[in-house]
C-alpha atoms as a PDB file:
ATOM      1  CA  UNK A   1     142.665 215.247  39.520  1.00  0.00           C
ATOM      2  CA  UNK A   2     142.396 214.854  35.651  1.00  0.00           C
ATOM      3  CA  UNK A   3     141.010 211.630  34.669  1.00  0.00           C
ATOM      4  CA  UNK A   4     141.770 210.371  30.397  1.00  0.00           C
ATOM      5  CA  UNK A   5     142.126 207.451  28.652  1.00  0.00           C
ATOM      6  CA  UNK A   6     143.820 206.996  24.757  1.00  0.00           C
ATOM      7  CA  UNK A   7     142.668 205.053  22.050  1.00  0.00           C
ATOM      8  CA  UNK A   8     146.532 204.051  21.463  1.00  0.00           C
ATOM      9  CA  UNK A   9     148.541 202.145  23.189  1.00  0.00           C
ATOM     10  CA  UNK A  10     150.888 204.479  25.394  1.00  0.00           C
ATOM     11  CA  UNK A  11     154.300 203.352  26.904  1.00  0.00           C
ATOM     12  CA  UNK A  12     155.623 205.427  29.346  1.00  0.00           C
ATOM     13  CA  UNK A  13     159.858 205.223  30.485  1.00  0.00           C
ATOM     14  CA  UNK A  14     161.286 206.547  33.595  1.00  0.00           C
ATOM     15  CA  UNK A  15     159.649 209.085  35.820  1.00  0.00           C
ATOM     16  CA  UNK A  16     156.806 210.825  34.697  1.00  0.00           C
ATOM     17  CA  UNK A  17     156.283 213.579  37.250  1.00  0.00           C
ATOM     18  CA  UNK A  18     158.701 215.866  35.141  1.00  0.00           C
ATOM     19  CA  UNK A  19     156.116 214.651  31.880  1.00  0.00           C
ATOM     20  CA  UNK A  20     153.368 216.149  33.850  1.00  0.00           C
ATOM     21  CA  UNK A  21     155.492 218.760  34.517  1.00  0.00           C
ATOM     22  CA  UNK A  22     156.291 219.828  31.309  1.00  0.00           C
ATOM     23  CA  UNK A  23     152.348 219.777  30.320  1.00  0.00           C
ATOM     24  CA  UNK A  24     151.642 222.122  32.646  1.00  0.00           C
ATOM     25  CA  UNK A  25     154.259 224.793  31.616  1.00  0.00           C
ATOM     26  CA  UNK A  26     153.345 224.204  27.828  1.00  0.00           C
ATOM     27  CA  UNK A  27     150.111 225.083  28.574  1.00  0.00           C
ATOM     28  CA  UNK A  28     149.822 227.369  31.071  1.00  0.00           C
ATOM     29  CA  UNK A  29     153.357 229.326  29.674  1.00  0.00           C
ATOM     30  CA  UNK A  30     156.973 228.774  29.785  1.00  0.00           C
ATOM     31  CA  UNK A  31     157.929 231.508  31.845  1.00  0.00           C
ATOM     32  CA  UNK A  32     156.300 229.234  34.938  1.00  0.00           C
ATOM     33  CA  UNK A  33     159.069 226.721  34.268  1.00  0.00           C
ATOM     34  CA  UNK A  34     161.862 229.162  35.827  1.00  0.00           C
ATOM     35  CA  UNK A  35     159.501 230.866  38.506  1.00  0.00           C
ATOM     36  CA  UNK A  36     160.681 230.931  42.086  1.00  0.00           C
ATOM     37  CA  UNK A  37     158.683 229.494  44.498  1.00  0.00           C
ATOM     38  CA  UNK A  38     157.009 227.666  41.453  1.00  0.00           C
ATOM     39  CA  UNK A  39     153.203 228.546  42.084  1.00  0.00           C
ATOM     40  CA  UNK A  40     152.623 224.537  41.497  1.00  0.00           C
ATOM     41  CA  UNK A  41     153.535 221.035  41.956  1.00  0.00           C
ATOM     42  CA  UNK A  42     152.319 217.874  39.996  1.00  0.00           C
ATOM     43  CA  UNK A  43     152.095 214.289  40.806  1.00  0.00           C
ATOM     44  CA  UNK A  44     153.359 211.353  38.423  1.00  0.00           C
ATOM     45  CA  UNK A  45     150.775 209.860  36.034  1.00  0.00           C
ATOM     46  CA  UNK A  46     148.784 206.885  37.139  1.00  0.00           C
ATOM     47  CA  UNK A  47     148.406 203.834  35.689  1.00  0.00           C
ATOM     48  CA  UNK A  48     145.759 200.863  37.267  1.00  0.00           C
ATOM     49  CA  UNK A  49     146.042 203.224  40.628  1.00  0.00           C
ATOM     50  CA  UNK A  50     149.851 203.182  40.634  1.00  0.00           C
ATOM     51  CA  UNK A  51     152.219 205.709  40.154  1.00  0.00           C
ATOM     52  CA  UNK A  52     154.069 205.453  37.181  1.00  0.00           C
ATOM     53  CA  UNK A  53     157.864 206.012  38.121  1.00  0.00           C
ATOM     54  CA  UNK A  54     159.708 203.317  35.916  1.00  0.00           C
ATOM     55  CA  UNK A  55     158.151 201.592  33.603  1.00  0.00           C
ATOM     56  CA  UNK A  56     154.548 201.326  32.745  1.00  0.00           C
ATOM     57  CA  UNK A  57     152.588 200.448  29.672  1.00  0.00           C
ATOM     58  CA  UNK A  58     149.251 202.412  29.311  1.00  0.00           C
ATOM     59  CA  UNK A  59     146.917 199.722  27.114  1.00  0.00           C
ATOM     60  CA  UNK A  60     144.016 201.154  24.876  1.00  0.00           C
ATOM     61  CA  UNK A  61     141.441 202.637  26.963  1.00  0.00           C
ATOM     62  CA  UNK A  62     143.497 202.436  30.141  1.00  0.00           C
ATOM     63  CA  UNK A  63     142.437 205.323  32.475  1.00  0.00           C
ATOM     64  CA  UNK A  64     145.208 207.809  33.093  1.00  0.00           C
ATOM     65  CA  UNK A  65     145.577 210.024  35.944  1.00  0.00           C
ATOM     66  CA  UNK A  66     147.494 212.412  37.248  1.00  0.00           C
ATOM     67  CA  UNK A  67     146.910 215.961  39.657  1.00  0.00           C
ATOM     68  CA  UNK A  68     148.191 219.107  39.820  1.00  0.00           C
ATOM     69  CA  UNK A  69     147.718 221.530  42.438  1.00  0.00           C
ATOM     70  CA  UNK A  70     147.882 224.938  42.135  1.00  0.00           C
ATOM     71  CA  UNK A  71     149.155 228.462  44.881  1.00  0.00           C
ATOM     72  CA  UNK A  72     146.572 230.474  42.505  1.00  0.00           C
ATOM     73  CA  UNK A  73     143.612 230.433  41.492  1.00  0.00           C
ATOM     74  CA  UNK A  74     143.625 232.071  38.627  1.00  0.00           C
ATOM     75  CA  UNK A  75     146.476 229.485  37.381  1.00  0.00           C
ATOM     76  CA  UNK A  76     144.033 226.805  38.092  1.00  0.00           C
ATOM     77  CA  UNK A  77     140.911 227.677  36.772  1.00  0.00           C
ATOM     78  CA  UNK A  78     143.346 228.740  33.245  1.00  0.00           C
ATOM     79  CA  UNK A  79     144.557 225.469  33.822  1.00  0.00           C
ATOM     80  CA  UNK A  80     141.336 223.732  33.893  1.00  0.00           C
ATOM     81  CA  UNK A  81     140.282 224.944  30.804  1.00  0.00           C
ATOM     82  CA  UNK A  82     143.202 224.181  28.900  1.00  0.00           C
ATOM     83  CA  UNK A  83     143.618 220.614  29.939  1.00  0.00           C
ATOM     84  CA  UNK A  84     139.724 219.470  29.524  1.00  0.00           C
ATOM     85  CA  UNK A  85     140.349 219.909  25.814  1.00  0.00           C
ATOM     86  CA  UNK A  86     142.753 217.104  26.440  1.00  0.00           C
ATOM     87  CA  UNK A  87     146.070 216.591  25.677  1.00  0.00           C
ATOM     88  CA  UNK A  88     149.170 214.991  23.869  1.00  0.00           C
ATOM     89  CA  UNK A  89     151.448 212.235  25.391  1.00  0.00           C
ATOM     90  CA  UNK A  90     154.470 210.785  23.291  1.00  0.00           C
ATOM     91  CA  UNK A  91     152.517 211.642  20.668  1.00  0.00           C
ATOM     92  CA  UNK A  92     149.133 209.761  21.362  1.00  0.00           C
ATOM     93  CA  UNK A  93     145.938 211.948  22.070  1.00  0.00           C
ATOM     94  CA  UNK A  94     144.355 211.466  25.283  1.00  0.00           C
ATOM     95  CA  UNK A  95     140.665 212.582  25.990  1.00  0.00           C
ATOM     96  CA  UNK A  96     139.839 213.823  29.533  1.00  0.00           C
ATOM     97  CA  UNK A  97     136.770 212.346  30.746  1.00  0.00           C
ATOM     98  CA  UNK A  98     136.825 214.069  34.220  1.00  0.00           C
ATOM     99  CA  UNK A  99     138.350 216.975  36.215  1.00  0.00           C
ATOM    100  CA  UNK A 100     137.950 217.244  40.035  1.00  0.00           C
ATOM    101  CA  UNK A 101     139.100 220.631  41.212  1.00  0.00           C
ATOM    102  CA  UNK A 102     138.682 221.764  45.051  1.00  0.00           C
ATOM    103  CA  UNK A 103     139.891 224.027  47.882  1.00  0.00           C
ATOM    104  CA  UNK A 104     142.499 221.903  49.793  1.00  0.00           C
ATOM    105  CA  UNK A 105     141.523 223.777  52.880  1.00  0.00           C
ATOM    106  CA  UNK A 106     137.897 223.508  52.482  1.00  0.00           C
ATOM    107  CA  UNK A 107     138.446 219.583  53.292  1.00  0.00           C
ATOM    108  CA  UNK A 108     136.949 218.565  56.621  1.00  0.00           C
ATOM    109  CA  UNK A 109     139.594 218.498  59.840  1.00  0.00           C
ATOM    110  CA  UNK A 110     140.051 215.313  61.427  1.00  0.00           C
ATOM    111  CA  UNK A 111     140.083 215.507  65.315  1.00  0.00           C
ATOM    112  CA  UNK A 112     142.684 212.910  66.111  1.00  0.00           C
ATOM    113  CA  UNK A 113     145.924 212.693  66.681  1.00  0.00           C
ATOM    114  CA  UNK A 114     146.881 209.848  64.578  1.00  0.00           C
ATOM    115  CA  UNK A 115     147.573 209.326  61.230  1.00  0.00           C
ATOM    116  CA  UNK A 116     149.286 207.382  58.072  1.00  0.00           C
ATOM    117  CA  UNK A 117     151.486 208.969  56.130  1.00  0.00           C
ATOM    118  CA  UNK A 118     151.989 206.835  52.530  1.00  0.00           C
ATOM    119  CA  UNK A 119     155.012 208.403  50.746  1.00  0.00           C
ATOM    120  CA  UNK A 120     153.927 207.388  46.827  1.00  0.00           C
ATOM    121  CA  UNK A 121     156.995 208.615  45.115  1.00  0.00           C
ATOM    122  CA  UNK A 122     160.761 209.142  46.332  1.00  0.00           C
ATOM    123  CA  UNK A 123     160.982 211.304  49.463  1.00  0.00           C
ATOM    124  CA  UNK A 124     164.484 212.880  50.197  1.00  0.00           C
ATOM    125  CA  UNK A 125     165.107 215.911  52.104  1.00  0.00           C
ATOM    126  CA  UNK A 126     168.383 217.929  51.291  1.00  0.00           C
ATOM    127  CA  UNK A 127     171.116 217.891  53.599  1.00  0.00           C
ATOM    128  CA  UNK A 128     172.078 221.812  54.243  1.00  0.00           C
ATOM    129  CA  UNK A 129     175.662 221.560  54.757  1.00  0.00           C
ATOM    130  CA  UNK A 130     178.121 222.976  57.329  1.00  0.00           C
ATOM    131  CA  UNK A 131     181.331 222.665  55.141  1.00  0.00           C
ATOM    132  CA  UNK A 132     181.487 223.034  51.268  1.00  0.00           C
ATOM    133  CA  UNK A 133     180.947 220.065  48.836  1.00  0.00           C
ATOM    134  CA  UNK A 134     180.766 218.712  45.583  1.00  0.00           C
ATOM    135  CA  UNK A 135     177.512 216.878  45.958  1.00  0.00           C
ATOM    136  CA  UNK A 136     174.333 217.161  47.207  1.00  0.00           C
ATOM    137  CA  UNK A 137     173.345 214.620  50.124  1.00  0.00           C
ATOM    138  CA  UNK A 138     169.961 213.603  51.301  1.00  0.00           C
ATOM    139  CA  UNK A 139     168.016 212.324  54.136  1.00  0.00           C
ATOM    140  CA  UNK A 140     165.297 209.548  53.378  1.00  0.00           C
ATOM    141  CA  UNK A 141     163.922 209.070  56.523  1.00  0.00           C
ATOM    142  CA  UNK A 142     160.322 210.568  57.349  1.00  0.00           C
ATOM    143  CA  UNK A 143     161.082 211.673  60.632  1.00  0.00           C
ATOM    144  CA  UNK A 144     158.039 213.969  61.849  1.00  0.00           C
ATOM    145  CA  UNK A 145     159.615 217.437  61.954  1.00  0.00           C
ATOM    146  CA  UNK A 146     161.573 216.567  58.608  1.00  0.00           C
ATOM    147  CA  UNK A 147     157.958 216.287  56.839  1.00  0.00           C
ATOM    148  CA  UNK A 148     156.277 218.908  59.015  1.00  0.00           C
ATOM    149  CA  UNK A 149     159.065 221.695  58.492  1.00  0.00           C
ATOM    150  CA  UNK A 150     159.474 221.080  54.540  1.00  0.00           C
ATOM    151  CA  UNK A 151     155.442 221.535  54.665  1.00  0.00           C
ATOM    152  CA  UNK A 152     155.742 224.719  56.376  1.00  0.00           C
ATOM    153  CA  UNK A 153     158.607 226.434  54.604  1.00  0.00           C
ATOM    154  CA  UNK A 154     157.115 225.221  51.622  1.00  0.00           C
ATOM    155  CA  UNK A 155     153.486 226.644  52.434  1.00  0.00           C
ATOM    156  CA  UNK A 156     155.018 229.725  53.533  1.00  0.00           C
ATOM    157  CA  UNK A 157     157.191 230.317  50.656  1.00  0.00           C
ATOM    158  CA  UNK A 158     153.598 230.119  48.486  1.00  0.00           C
ATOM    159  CA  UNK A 159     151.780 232.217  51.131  1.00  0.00           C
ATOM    160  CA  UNK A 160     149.334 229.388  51.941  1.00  0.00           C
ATOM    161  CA  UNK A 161     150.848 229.015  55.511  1.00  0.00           C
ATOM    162  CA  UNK A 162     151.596 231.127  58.382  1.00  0.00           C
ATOM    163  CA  UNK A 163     152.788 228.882  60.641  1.00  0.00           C
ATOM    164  CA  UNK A 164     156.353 228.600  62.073  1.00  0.00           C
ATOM    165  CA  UNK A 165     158.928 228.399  64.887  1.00  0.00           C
ATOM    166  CA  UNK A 166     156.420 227.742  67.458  1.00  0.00           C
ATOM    167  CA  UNK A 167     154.302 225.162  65.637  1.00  0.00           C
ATOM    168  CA  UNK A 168     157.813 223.389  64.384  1.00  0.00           C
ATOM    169  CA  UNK A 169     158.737 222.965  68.588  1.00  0.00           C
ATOM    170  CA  UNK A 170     155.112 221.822  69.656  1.00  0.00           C
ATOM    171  CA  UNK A 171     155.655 219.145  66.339  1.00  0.00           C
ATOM    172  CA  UNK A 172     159.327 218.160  68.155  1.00  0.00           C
ATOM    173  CA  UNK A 173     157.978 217.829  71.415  1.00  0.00           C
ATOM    174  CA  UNK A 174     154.985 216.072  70.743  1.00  0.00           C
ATOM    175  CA  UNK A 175     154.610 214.281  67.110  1.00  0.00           C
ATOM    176  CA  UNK A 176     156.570 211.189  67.469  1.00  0.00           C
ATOM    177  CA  UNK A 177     157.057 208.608  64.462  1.00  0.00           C
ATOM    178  CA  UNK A 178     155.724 205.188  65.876  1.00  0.00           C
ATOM    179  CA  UNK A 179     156.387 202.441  63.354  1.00  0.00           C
ATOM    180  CA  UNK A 180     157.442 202.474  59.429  1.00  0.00           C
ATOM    181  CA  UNK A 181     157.663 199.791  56.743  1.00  0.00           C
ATOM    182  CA  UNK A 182     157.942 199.290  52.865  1.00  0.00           C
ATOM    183  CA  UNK A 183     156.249 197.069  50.364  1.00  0.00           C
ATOM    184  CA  UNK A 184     159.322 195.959  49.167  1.00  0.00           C
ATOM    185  CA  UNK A 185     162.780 198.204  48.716  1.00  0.00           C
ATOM    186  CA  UNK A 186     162.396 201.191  51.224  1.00  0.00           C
ATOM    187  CA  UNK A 187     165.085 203.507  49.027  1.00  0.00           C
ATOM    188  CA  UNK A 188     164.815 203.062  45.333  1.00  0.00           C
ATOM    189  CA  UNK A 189     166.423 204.604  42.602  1.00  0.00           C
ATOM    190  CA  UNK A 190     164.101 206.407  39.595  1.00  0.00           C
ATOM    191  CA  UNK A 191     165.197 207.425  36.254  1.00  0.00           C
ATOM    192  CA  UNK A 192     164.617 211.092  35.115  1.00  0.00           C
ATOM    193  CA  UNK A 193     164.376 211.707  31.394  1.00  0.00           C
ATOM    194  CA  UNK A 194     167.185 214.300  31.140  1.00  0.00           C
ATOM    195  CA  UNK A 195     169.732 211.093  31.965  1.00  0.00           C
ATOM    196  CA  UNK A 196     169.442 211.692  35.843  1.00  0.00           C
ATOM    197  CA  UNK A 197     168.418 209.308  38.680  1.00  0.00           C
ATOM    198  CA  UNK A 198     166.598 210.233  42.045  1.00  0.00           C
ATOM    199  CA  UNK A 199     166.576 208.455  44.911  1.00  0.00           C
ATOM    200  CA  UNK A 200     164.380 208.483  47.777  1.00  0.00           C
ATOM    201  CA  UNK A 201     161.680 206.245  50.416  1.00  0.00           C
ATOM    202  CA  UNK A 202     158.433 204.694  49.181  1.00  0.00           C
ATOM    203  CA  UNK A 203     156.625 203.169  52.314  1.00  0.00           C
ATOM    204  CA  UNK A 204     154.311 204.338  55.008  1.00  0.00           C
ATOM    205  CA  UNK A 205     154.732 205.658  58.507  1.00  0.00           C
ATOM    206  CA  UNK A 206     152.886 205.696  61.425  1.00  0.00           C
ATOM    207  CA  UNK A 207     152.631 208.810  63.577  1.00  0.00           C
ATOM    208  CA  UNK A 208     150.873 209.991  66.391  1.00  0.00           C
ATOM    209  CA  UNK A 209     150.517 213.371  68.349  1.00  0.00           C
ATOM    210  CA  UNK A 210     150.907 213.688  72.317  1.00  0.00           C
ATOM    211  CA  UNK A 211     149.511 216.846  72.359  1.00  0.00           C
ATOM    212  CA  UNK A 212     145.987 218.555  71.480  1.00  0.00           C
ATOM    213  CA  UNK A 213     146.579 221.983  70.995  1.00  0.00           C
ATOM    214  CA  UNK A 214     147.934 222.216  67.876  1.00  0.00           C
ATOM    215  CA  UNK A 215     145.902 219.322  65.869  1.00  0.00           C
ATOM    216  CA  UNK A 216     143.980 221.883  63.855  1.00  0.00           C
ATOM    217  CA  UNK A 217     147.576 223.376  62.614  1.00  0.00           C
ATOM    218  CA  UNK A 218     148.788 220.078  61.884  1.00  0.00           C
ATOM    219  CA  UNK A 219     145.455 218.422  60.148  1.00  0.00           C
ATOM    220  CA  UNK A 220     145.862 222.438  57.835  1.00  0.00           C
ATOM    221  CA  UNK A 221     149.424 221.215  56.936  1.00  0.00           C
ATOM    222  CA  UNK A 222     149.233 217.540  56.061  1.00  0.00           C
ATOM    223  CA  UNK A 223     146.217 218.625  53.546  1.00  0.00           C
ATOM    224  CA  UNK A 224     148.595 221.156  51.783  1.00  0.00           C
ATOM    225  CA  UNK A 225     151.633 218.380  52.146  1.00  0.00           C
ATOM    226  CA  UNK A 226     149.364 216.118  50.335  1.00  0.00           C
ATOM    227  CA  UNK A 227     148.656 218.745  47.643  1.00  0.00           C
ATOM    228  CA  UNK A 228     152.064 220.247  47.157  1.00  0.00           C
ATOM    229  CA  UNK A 229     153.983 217.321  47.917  1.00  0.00           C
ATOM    230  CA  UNK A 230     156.829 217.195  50.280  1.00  0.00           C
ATOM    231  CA  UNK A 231     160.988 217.152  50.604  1.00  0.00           C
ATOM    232  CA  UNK A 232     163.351 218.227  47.598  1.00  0.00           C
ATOM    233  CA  UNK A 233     161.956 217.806  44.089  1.00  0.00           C
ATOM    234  CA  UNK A 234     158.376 218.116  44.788  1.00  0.00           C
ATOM    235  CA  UNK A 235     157.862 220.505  41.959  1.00  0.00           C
ATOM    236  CA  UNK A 236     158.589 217.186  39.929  1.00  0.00           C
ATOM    237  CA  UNK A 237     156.720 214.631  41.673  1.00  0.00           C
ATOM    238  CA  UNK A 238     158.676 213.710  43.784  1.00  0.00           C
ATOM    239  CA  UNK A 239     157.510 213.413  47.805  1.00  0.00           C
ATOM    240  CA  UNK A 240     154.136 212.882  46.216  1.00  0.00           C
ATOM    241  CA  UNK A 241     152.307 211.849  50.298  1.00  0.00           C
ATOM    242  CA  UNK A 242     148.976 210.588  51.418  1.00  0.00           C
ATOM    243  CA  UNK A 243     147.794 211.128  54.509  1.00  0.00           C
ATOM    244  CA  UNK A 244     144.672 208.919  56.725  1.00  0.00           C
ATOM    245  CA  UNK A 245     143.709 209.855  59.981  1.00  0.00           C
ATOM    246  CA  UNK A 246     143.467 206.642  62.506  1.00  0.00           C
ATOM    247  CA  UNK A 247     142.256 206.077  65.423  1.00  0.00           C
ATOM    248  CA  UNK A 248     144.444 206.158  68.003  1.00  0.00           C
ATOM    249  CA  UNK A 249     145.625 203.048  70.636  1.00  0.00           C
ATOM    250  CA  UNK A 250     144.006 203.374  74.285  1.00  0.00           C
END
């Protein structure tokens, strides 16, 4: 997590994940930009707590934050360096008063088998299809293996998981979605600043395991789906997830 705030007044238009984005690549090099899996994936800025994906005005002294999260180390701590210098947005100067850098994986493990899932920026999965077409088409809904399985091809792509097939079937048999809602609009629509639009589900879900033996895989890839993000677009900021474990109904 870096943590800033500008003396200047700051306004920020449209989504800003591909902002943070671009930071990153001008200062850890531009070759990253075109790299495939990209070794990182960034959130949005924040503004009062709230992602900034439309519209947001960043007053004088307003903290700013935003996270980044890194496949290697080395790209990290580089990173770290770089940014605690501070930066330049839109032409303003913002000074970093705090970095918070940890291991993912070193996180505690929770032991149950429930948990929240808040989806903080658009989450759309890609459609693979079966006949060729012009367009791409997405899925919005956060059914449990659609988050689980981007996590894992994802994590394995990176080479921070090594789970598969076997984990995906005990997360279809026994991971079931129990409720979902939406603070307002469940789909909306987000400006990028090269004239495109996303579109994808903000809201929560409610989910809850059936089965034990496979909590320890699934508590290892909810932490990494809350660092890298999940669906298409996560590079951007996009699928930018929380998760909080509950405790589950008798």
């Amino acid at each position: 997590m870096v943590r800033g705030r500008s003396p200047e007044a700051i306004p920020l238009l449209g989504f800003t994940g591909t902002v943070v984005e671009s930071l990153v690549v001008s200062l850890l090099g531009r070759e990253l930009h075109d790299v495939k899996p990209k070794p990182f994936s960034v959130t949005p800025f924040f503004v009062g707590g709230r992602p900034a994906v439309d519209k947001a005005m960043v007053a004088p002294g307003d903290l700013l934050e935003f996270c980044v999260s890194f496949a290697r180390k080395e790209l990290a701590e580089d990173f770290v360096v770089k940014i605690a210098q501070g930066y330049t947005l839109f032409g303003k100067r913002v000074v970093v008063e705090e970095l918070e850098f940890y291991d993912v994986f070193s996180q505690p493990t929770p032991q149950t088998g429930c948990f929240k899932l808040e989806f903080l920026t658009p989450l759309r999965f890609a459609v693979k299809p079966l006949y060729k077409r012009k367009r791409a088409i997405f899925d919005f809904l956060p059914h449990p293996l659609s988050v689980f399985k981007s996590a894992v091809k994802h994590g394995r792509e990176l080479g921070l998981l090594r789970l598969g097939a076997p984990f995906l079937r005990w997360v279809h048999t026994y991971v079931a979605l129990t409720d979902f809602g939406c603070p307002g609009r469940c789909i909306i629509t987000v400006r990028l600043p090269n004239g495109g639009i996303a579109r994808g589900f903000v809201g929560w879900a409610l989910y809850r395991a059936f089965g034990k033996r496979r909590l320890a895989d699934m508590w290892k890839t909810l932490r990494f789906a809350e660092a890298f993000n999940i669906g298409s677009g996560r590079g951007m900021g996009l699928g930018v997830v929380r998760a909080t474990p509950l405790e589950c109904p008798s």
